[in-house]
Protein backbone atom coordinates (compact mmCIF):
# COMPACT_ATOMS: atom_id res chain seq x y z
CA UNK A 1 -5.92 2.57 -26.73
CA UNK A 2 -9.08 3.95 -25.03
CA UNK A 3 -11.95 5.92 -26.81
CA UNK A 4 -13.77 8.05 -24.55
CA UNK A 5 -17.27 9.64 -25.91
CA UNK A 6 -19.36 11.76 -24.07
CA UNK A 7 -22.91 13.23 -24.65
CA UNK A 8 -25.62 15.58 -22.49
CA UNK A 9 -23.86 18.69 -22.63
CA UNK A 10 -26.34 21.35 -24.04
CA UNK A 11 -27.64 24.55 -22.78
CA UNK A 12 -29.77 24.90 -19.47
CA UNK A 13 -31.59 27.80 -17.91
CA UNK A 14 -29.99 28.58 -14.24
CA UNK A 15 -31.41 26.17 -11.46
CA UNK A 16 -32.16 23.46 -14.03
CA UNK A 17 -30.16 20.08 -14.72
CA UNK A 18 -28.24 18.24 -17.09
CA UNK A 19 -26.76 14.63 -17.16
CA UNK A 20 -23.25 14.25 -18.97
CA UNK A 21 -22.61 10.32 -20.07
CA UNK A 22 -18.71 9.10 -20.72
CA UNK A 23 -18.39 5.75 -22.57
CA UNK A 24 -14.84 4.51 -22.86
CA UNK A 25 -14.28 1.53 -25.21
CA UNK A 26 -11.21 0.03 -27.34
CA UNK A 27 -8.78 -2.76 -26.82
CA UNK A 28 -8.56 -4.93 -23.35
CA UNK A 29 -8.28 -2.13 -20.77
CA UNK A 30 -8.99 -1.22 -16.98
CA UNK A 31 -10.27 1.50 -15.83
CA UNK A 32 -8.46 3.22 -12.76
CA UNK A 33 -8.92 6.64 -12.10
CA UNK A 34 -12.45 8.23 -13.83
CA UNK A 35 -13.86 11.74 -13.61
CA UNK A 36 -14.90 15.24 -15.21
CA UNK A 37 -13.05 18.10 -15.54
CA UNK A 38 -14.10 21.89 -16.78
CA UNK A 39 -12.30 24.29 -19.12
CA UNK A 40 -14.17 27.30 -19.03
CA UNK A 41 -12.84 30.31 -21.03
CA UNK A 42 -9.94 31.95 -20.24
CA UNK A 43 -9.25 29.44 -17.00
CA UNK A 44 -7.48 26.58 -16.49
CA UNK A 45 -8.52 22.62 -17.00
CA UNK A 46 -10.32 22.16 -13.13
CA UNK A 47 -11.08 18.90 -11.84
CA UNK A 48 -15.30 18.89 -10.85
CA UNK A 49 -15.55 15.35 -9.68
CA UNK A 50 -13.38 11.80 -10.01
CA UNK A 51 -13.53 8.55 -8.48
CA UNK A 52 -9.90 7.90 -6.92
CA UNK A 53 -10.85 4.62 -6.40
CA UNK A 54 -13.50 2.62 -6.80
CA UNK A 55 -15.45 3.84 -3.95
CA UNK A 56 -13.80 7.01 -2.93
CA UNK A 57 -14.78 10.26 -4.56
CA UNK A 58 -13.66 14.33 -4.99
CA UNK A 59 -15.67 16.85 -5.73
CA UNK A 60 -15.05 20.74 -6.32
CA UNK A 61 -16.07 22.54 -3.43
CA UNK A 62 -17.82 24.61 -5.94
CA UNK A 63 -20.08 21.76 -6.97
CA UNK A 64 -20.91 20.13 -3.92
CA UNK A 65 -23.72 19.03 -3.06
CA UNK A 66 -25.43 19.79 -6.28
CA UNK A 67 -23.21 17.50 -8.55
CA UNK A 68 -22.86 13.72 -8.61
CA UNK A 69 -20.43 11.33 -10.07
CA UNK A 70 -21.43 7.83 -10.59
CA UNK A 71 -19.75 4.98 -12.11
CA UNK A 72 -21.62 1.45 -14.30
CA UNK A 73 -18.53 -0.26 -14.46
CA UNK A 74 -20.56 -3.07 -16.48
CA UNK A 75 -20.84 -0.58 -19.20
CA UNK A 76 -17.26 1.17 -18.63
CA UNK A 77 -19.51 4.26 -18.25
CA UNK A 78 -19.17 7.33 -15.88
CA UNK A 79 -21.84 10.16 -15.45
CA UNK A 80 -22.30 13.29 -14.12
CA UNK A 81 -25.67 14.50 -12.66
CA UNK A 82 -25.54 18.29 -12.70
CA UNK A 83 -28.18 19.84 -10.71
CA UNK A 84 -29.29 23.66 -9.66
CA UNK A 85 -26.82 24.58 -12.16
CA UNK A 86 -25.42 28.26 -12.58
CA UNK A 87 -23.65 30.20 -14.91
CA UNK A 88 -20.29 30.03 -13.47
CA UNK A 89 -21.08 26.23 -14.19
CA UNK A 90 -20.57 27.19 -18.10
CA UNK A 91 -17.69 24.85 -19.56
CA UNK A 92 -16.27 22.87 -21.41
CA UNK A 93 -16.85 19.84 -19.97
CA UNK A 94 -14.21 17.05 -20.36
CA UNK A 95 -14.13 13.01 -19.30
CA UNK A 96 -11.02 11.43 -18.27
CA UNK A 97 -9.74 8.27 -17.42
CA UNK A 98 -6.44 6.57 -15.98
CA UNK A 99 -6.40 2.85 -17.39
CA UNK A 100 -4.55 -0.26 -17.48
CA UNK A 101 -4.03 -0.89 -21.30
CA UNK A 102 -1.86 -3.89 -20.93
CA UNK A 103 1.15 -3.37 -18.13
CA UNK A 104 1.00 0.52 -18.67
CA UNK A 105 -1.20 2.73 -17.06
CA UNK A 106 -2.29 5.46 -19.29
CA UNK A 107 -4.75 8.99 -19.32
CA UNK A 108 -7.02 9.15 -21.94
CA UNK A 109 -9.56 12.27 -22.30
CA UNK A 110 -12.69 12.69 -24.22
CA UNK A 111 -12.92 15.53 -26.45
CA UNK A 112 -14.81 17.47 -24.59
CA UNK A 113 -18.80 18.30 -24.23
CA UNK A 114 -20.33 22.06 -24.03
CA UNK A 115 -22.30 23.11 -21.21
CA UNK A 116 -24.05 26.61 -21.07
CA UNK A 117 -25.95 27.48 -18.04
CA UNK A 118 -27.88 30.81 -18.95
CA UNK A 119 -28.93 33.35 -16.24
């Protein structure tokens, strides 16, 4: 199994920034797929940002250019710089991983981190 944990969501006056952190840790495991997705209310789960491979990124087209995923995989740690964030930008914000836990590849998700962007 994989245990995903993420901190920095809080609440952030329009045009500021916020930093969300995603530590995955367990058993022997490796990390595929990584990214952040949104669940704001009312909507659907949306994908913001993901590495599909190691060196090969998505974003939203609603968060590019202000948003940035980055990867320590020393740490098994992904982040997400959020920058000139607006209101629309209010979430849930949620980490997610595809992994090798043995011979299976599995999706894991993090329960999930609050961000409020006020106007």
């Amino acid at each position: 199994q994989v245990q995903l944990v993420e901190s920095g969501g809080g609440l952030v006056q329009a045009g500021g920034s916020l930093r969300l952190s995603c530590v995955a840790s367990g058993s022997t495991f490796r990390l595929n797929t990584v990214g952040w997705y949104r669940q704001a209310p009312g909507k659907q789960r949306e994908l913001v940002a993901r590495f599909r491979s190691v060196d090969t990124t998505d974003y939203a087209d609603s968060v590019k250019g202000r948003f940035t995923i980055s990867r320590d995989n020393a740490k098994n740690t992904v982040y997400l710089q959020m920058n000139s964030l607006k209101p629309e930008d209010t979430a849930v914000y949620y980490c997610y991983v595809n992994a090798w836990v043995g011979d299976v590849a599995r999706n894991f998700w993090g329960q999930g981190t609050q961000v409020t962007v006020s106007s």
